[in-house]
Structure formats: structure tokens, C-alpha cells
Protein backbone atom coordinates (compact mmCIF):
# COMPACT_ATOMS: atom_id res chain seq x y z
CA UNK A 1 19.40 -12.61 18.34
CA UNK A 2 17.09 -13.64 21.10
CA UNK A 3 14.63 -16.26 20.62
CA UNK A 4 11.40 -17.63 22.21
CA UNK A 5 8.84 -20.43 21.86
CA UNK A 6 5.46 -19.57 22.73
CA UNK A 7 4.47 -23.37 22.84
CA UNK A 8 7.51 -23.56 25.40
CA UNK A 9 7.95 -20.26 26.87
CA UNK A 10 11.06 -21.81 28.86
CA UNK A 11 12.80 -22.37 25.85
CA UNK A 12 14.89 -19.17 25.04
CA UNK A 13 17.92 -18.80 23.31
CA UNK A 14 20.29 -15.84 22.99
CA UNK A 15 22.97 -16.43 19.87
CA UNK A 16 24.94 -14.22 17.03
CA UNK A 17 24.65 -16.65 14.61
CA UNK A 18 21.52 -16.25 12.64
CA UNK A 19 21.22 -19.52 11.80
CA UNK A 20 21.44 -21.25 15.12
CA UNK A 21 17.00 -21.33 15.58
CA UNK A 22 17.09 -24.10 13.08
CA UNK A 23 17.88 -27.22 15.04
CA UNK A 24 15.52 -26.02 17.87
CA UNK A 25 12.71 -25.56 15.35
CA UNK A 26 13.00 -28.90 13.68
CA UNK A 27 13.37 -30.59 17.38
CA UNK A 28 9.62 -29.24 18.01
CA UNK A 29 8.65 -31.75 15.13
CA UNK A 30 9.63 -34.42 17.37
CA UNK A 31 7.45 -33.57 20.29
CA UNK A 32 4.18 -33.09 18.06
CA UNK A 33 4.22 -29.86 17.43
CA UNK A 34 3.74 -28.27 14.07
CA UNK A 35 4.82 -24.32 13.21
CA UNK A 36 2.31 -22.10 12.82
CA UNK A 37 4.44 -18.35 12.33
CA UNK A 38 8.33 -17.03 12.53
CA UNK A 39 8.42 -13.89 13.51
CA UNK A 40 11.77 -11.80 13.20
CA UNK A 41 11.59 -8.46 14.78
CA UNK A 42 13.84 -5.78 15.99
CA UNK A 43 14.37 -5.78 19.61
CA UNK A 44 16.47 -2.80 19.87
CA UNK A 45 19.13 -1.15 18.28
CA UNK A 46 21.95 1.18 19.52
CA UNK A 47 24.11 3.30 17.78
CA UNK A 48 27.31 5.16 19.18
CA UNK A 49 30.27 7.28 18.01
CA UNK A 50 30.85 10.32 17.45
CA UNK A 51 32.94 10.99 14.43
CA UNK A 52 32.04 7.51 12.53
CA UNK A 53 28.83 5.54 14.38
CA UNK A 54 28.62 1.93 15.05
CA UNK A 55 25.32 0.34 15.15
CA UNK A 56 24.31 -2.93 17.32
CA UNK A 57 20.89 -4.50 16.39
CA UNK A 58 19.17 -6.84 18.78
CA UNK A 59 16.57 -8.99 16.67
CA UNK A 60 13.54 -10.91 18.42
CA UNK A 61 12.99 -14.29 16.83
CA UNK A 62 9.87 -15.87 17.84
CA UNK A 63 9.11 -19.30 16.78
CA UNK A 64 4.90 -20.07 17.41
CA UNK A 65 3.61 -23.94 17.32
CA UNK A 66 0.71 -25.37 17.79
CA UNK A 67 -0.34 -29.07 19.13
CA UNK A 68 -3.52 -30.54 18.89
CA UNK A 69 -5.14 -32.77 21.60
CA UNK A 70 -4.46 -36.45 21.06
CA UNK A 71 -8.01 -36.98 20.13
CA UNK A 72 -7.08 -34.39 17.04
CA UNK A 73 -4.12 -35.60 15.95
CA UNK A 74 -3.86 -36.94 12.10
CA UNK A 75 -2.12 -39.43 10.76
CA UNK A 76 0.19 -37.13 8.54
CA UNK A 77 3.66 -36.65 10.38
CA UNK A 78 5.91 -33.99 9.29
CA UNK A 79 9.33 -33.03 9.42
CA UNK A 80 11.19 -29.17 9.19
CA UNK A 81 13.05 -28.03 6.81
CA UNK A 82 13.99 -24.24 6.46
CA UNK A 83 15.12 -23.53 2.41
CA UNK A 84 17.91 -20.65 2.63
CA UNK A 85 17.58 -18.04 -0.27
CA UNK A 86 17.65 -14.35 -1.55
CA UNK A 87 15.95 -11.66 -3.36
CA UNK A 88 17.46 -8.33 -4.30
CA UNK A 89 15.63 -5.17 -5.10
CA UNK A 90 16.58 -2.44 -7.23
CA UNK A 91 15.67 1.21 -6.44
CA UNK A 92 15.48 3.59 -9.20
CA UNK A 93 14.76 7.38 -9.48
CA UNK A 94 11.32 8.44 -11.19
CA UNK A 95 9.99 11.57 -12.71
CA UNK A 96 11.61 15.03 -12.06
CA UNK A 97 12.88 15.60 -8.71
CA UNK A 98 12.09 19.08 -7.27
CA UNK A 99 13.52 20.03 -3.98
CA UNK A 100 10.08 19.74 -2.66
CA UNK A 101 9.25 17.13 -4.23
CA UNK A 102 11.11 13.30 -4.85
CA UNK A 103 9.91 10.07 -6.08
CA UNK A 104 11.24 6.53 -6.37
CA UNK A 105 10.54 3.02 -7.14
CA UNK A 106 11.66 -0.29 -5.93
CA UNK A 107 11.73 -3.36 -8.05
CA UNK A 108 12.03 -6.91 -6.24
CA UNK A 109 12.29 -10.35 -8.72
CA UNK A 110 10.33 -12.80 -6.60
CA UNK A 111 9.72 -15.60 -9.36
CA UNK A 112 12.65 -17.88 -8.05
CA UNK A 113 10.61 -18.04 -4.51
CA UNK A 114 7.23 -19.46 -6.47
CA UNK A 115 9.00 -21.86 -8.14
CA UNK A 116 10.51 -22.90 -5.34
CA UNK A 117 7.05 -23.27 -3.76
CA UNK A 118 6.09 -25.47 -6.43
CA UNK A 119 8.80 -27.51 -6.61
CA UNK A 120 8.61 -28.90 -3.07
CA UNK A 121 4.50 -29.20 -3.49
CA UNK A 122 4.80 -31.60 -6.20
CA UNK A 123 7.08 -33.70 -3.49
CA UNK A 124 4.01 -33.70 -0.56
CA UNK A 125 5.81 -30.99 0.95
CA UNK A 126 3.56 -27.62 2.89
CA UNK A 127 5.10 -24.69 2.75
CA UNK A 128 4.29 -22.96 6.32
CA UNK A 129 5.85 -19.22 6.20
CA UNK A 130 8.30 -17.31 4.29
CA UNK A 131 10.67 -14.86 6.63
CA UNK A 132 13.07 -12.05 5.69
CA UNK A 133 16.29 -12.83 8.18
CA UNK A 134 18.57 -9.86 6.92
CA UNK A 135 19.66 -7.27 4.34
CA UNK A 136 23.15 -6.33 2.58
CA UNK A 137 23.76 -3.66 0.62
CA UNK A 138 26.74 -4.10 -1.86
CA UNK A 139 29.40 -1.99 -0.88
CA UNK A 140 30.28 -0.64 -4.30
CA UNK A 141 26.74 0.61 -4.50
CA UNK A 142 27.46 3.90 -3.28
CA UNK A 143 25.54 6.45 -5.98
CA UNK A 144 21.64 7.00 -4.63
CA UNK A 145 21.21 9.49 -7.81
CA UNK A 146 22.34 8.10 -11.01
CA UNK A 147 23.34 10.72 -13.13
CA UNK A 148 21.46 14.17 -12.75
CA UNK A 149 20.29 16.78 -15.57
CA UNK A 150 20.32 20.29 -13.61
CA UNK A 151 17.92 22.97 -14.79
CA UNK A 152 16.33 25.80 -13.03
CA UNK A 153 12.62 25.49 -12.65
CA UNK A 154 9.87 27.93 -10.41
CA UNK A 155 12.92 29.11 -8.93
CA UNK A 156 14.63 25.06 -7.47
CA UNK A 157 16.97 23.08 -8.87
CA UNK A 158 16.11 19.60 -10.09
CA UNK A 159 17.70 16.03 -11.48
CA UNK A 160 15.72 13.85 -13.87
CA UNK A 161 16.96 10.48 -11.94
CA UNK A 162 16.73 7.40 -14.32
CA UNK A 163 19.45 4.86 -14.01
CA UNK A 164 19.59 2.24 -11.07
CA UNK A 165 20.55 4.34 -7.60
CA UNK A 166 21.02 1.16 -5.07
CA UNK A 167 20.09 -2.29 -4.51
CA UNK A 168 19.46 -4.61 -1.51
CA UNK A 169 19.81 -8.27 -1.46
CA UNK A 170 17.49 -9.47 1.29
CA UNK A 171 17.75 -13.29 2.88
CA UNK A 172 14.83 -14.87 2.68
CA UNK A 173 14.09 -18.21 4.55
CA UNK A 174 11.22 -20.50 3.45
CA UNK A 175 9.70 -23.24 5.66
CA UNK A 176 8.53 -26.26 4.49
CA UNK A 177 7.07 -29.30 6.33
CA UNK A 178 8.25 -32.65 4.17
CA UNK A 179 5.85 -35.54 4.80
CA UNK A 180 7.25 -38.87 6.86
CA UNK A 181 4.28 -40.96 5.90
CA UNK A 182 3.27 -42.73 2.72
CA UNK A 183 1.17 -41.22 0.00
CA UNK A 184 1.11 -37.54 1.13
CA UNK A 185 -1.86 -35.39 0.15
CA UNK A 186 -0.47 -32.40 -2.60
CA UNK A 187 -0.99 -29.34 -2.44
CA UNK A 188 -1.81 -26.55 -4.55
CA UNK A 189 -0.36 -22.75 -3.67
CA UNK A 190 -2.05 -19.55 -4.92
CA UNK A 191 0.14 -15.99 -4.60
CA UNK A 192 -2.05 -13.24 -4.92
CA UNK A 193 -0.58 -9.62 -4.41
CA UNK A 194 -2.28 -6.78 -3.23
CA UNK A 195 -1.46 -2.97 -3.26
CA UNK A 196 -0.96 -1.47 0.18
CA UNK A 197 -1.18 2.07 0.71
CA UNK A 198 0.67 4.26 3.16
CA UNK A 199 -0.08 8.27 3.84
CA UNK A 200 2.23 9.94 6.16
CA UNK A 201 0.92 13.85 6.75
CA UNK A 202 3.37 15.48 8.79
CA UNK A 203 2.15 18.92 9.96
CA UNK A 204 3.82 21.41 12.78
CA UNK A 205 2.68 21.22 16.35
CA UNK A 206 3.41 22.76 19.53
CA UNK A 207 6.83 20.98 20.37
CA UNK A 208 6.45 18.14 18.39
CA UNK A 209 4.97 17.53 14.44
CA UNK A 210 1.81 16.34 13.98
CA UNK A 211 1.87 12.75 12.18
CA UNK A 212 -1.19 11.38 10.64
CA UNK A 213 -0.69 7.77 9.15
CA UNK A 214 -3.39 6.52 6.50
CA UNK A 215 -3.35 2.91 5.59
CA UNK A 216 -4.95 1.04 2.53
CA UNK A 217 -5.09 -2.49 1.98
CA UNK A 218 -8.29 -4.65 1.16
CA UNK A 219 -7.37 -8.01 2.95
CA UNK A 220 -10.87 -8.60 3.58
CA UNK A 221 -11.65 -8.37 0.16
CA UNK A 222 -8.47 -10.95 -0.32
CA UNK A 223 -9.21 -13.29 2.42
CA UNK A 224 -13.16 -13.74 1.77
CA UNK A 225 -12.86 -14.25 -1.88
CA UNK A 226 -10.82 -17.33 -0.94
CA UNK A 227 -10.76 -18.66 2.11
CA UNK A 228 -14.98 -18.88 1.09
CA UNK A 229 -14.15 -20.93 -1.70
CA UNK A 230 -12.19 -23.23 0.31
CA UNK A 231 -8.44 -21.89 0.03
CA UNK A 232 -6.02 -21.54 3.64
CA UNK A 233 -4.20 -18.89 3.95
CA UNK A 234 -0.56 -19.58 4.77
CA UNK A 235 1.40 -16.34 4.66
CA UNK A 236 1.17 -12.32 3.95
CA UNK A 237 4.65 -11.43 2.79
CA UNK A 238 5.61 -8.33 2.20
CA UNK A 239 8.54 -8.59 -0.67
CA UNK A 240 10.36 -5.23 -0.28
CA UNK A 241 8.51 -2.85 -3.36
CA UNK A 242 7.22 0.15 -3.35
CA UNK A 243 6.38 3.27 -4.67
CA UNK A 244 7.21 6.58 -3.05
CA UNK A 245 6.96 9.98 -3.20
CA UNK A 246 7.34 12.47 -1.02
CA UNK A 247 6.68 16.34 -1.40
CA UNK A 248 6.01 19.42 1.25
CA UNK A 249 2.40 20.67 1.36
CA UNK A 250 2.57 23.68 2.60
CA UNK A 251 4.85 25.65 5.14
CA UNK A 252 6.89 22.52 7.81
CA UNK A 253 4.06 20.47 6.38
CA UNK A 254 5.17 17.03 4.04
CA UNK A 255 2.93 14.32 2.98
CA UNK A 256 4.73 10.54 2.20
CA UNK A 257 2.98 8.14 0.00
CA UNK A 258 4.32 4.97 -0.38
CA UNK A 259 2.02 2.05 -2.61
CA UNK A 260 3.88 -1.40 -0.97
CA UNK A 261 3.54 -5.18 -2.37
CA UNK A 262 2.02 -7.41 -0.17
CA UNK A 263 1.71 -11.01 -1.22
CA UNK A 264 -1.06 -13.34 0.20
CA UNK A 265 0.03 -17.03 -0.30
CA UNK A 266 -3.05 -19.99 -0.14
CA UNK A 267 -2.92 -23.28 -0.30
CA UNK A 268 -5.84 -25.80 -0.88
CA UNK A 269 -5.43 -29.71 -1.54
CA UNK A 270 -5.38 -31.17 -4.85
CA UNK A 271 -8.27 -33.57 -3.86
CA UNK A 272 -10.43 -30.24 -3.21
CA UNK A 273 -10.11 -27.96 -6.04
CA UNK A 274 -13.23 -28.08 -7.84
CA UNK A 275 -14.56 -28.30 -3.87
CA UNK A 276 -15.83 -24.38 -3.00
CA UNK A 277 -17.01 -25.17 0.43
CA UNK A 278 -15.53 -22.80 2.62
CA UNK A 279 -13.35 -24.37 4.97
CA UNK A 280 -11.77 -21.16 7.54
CA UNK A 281 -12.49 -17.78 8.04
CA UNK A 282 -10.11 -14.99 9.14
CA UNK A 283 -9.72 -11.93 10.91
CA UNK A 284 -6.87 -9.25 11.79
CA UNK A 285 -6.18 -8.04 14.97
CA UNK A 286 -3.94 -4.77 15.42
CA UNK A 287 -1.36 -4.33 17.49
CA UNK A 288 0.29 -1.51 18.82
CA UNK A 289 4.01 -2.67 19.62
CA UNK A 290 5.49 0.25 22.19
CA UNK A 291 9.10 1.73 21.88
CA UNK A 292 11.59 3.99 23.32
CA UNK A 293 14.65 6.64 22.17
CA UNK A 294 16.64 7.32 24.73
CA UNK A 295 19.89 9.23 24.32
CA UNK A 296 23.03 10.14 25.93
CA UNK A 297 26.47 11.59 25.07
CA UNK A 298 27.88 9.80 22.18
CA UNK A 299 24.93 6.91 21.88
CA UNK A 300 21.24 6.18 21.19
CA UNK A 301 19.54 3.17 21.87
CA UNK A 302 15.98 2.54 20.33
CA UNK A 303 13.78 -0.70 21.92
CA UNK A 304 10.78 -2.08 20.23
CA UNK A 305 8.56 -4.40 22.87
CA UNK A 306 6.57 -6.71 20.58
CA UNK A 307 4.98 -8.24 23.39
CA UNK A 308 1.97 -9.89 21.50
CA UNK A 309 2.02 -13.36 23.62
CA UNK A 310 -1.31 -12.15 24.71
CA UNK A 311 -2.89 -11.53 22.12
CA UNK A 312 -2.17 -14.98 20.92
CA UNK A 313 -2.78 -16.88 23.45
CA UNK A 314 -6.40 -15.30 23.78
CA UNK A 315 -6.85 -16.12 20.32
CA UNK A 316 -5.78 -19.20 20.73
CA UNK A 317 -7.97 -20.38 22.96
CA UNK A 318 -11.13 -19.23 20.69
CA UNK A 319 -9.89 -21.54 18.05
CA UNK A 320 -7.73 -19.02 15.95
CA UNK A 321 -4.67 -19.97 14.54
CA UNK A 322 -1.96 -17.33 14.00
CA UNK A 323 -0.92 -17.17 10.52
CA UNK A 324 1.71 -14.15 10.49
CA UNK A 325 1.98 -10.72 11.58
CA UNK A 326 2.75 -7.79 9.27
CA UNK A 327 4.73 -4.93 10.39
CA UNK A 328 2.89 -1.75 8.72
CA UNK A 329 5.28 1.30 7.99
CA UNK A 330 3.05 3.69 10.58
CA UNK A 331 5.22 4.32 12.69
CA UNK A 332 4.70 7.28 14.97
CA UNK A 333 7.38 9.17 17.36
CA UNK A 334 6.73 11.90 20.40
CA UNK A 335 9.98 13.69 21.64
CA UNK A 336 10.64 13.82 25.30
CA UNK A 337 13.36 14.74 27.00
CA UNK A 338 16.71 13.28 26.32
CA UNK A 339 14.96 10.79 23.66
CA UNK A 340 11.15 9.75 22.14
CA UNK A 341 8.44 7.82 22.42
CA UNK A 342 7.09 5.52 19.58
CA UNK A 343 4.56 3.09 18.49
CA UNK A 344 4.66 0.93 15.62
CA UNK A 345 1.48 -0.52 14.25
CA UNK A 346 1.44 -4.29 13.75
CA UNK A 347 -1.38 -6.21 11.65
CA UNK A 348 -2.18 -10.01 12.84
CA UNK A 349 -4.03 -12.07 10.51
CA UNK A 350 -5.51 -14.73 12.13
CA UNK A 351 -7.48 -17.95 10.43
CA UNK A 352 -9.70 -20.93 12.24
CA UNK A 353 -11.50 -23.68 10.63
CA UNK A 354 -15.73 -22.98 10.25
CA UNK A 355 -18.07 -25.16 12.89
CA UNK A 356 -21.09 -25.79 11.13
CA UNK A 357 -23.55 -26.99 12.79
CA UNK A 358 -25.29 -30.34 11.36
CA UNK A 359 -28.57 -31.22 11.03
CA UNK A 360 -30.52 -33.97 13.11
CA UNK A 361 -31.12 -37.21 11.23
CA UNK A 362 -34.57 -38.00 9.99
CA UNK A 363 -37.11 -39.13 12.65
CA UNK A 364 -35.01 -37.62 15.70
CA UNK A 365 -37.11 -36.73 18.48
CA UNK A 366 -35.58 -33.28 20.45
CA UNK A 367 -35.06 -34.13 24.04
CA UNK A 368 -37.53 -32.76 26.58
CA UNK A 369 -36.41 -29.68 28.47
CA UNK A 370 -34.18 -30.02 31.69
CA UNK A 371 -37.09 -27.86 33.77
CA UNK A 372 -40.40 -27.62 33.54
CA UNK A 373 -41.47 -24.15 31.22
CA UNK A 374 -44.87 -22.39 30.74
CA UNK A 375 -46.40 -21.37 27.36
């Protein structure tokens, strides 16, 4: 796992141990800074064998702070604290399953995580984000059909698949800020989820298949309703269900839906909730993230550059604050020789507090212009 500070861009780490970021996150705390995003992406991964395969992933961990100028700076001090914990998502078999034609559905119990949420708000605690660090699949979990009815039908076989087929247990990592001064303010937390839709048309091509990604998700719809009645947005978590189905179209043609659960977490303080004056507004910025296959005898090696540092930074200095960045499933590949090129499509959702400008007391008298003008 390699890791990076954008507030410190110095400060890099290279480690096995996934939770080794942890003291070097709560250390920011004690030079002022405050954590906006964690960001845990794959870096690269290499595979190699040729009989049984061994896989190495690379994952880039990017810790992003902010710091405001003394002049800025609250009261409120904080402390980090990252809360360890788990979901696990079933995956079951729906509907009759053609051999043109599958479908499936994943289930993930999320409750525990709210609850959690609440919990450490009625303590003065924030939460900040909420970061999947890792997946295991339970070994004895081996059947991805359940038990199959065979028939013959227009000529294909086909399994009515109803019983569980595999589950995941994810790690999740929550991170809280718990309040070192007296009489913190509470907060209140709002989860709202939101279907997002992903088309994948695959058609034939010269050399390579066409792929045509379509992408559904109404986070301005999401973000307007209530960051303009005075809500902050604090995360956009994606908690690992979906719907999808998958079925040829036509002749080396295949079109992918998949219907995903995407979670947008807001908090407002107790102090303001009958307050609807709109406090931020927000925007999303996409993000193209480059990649590379490249292949040799007995090994592959795929590398993702999320190089966003950029982006932020330019951001940054217009007064946005990064709130997290959502890795979409479009995903698009272009052979080449000995490997293939790729892009992965990242959404940034971005926040800043609203200037408004205020109005001149009574009796004020506008100051004459600099220069001389002519009516």
C-alpha cells in the first residue's frame, strides 16, 4: 500500500499492513489540519503463473486535509479516530437464466454503519468519510449457482437460480473527529440513497469491440434539495448492491445493466434544523484516471494512474472543498499489442460554503469613483 498526503506531498509511506495510515492520519490533527477525503484506489495489480496464478495488488491510499488560515481558525479542536468494521453482501440468482441472458442481485445490510453514525453524534463527534479498505470471500463459498432446474427452452438450456450463490464481507473504516473542547456542537446525519444506473453496449468493431457506457444518477437533484436547505454533504458511499443483468443483443453484440446503491450522507447542526438557509453548494468534476495492460510470458500487470492532485488543488484554490471521489463502473479497454489501454471514469463531488454578498447599512454614502467618468 502506498500512501500520500496532499497537504504534505513529502509525506509518503509504502507498507503491507493496511492498517499502518492510522497513526500518520491522527498526527495531522496535531499540526491543524482537519481530513477532508480517504481515498483507497488500486495502483496496479499483477498476476502470474501459469498453471495456478498469483495475484499482487498495489493499492493507492491518499489521505487529503485541509488547514485554514489563522485568521479562520475556530475554536473547536478535534481529534482522529478511524472505527474498524464490516459489511457482507449476499449475491443471489434472479429470474430464469438463458444462455443469452443472466441476472443477479446483491444484497448489502448497512444498518449497523447508521447506528454507528448516531451513536458517536450524540457524543459531539463528526463523522468525516466512510472507506471500503478490503474484501474476503469465505472460502467455503464455492457454489455461484445454487441449485439449477434444467429445461429446454427456444432451443438453450436454462437454471432457475434462487438460493444464495456467494457472499463478500467487505472492511469498512469510518472516520470520526471526537471533540477536545467543552460543550461540542451535535450533529445531526441524514443517509439518503440514490439509484445509479450503468449501460454497457458492447458491439463488434474492426479489431477491437465497440463499448458504449451510459450512466444515471441524479446527484444534482440530491445535492440541491439539501445542501439549499442548509444540510453539508459529508460522503457518497457506494455500499456494494446492485442489480444486474446481462443478455446479447444481437450477433457479438451484449448490453450490461447494472442499477448500483449509492448513499449520500449530510450532516447539519442541531442548533440549525428548523434553519433552511442554504449554507454550500456543490459540483462534480469528472475524471478520467488512465491505465495500462501490458503482458508477457507467464504475467500481466494492469496500472491505474489516479493522478487527480490537480484537479484538487485547482479547486482548492477557488474555495472548493473535496468531499470524496466515486469510482463509476465505466470502465473502457483498447487492445494493443502485447496488452491494452484503459480509462476508468472517476466522479468528484466537490462542496464550498455560499458568499453572499451583504447589504450596505442605512445612510451609507457609495464612495466616489477612482477616475473621473463621463455620462
Amino acid at each position: 500500500m502506498n500512501l500520500s498526503f496532499l497537504s504534505n506531498p513529502n509525506m509518503q509511506m509504502a507498507t503491507s499492513d493496511p492498517n499502518a495510515y492510522v497513526p500518520h492520519l491522527t498526527q495531522m490533527y496535531d499540526l491543524g489540519y482537519r481530513l477532508l477525503s480517504f481515498q483507497l484506489t488500486p495502483g496496479s495489480i499483477q498476476s502470474s503463473g501459469f498453471m495456478s496464478m498469483t495475484s499482487t495488488t498495489t493499492l493507492r491510499a491518499q489521505a487529503i486535509f485541509r488547514k485554514n488560515e489563522p485568521k479562520f481558525q475556530p475554536d473547536e479542536r478535534f481529534s482522529l479516530q478511524v472505527i474498524k468494521s464490516s459489511i457482507e453482501s449476499g449475491t443471489f440468482l434472479t429470474g430464469v437464466h438463458f444462455m443469452s441472458h443472466t441476472s443477479s442481485q446483491t444484497q448489502t445490510q448497512t444498518q449497523h454503519l447508521y447506528q454507528m453514525i448516531n451513536d458517536y453524534a450524540c457524543r459531539g463527534c463528526r463523522l468525516r468519510c466512510i472507506e471500503i479498505t478490503g474484501c474476503y470471500r469465505p472460502p467455503q463459498d464455492l457454489n455461484m449457482y445454487g441449485p439449477q432446474t434444467m429445461g429446454v427452452g427456444s432451443g438453450m438450456a436454462y437454471g432457475q437460480g434462487h438460493l444464495h450463490s456467494r457472499s463478500r464481507i467487505y472492511g469498512v473504516d469510518l472516520f470520526f473527529e471526537i471533540p477536545q473542547h467543552h460543550s461540542p456542537e451535535l450533529y445531526q446525519y441524514q443517509a439518503v440513497p440514490l439509484k445509479f444506473t450503468a449501460q454497457l453496449n458492447v458491439s463488434m468493431g474492426f479489431g477491437t469491440p465497440n463499448q458504449d457506457w451510459g450512466l444515471q444518477l441524479d446527484w444534482q437533484g440530491v445535492m440541491n434539495q439539501y445542501l439549499g436547505t442548509g444540510w453539508r454533504l459529508i460522503e457518497v458511499f457506494n455500499d456494494m448492491s446492485a442489480d444486474t443483468s446481462t443478455g446479447m443483443t444481437g450477433f457479438g453484440s451484449s448490453s450490461t445493466t447494472s442499477v448500483l446503491n449509492i448513499i449520500f450522507i449530510f450532516e447539519k447542526s442541531q442548533s440549525r434544523l428548523n434553519d433552511n438557509t442554504p449554507m454550500y453548494e456543490g459540483t462534480m468534476v469528472e475524471y478520467q484516471a488512465p491505465g495500462s495492460v501490458s503482458a508477457g510470458i507467464g504475467m500481466s500487470t494492469m496500472v491505474i494512474d489516479t493522478n487527480w492532485d490537480n484537479v484538487i488543488a485547482n479547486m482548492g484554490n477557488q474555495g472548493w472543498e473535496l468531499i470524496t471521489i466515486l469510482q463509476t463502473p465505466a470502465t473502457t479497454t483498447k487492445m494493443q499489442f502485447m496488452g491494452a489501454s484503459m480509462t476508468s471514469l472517476m466522479w468528484m463531488f466537490f462542496q464550498r460554503q455560499i458568499v453572499s454578498a451583504s447589504l450596505p447599512p442605512l445612510g451609507f454614502d457609495p464612495p466616489a469613483p477612482v477616475l473621473p467618468y463621463k455620462q
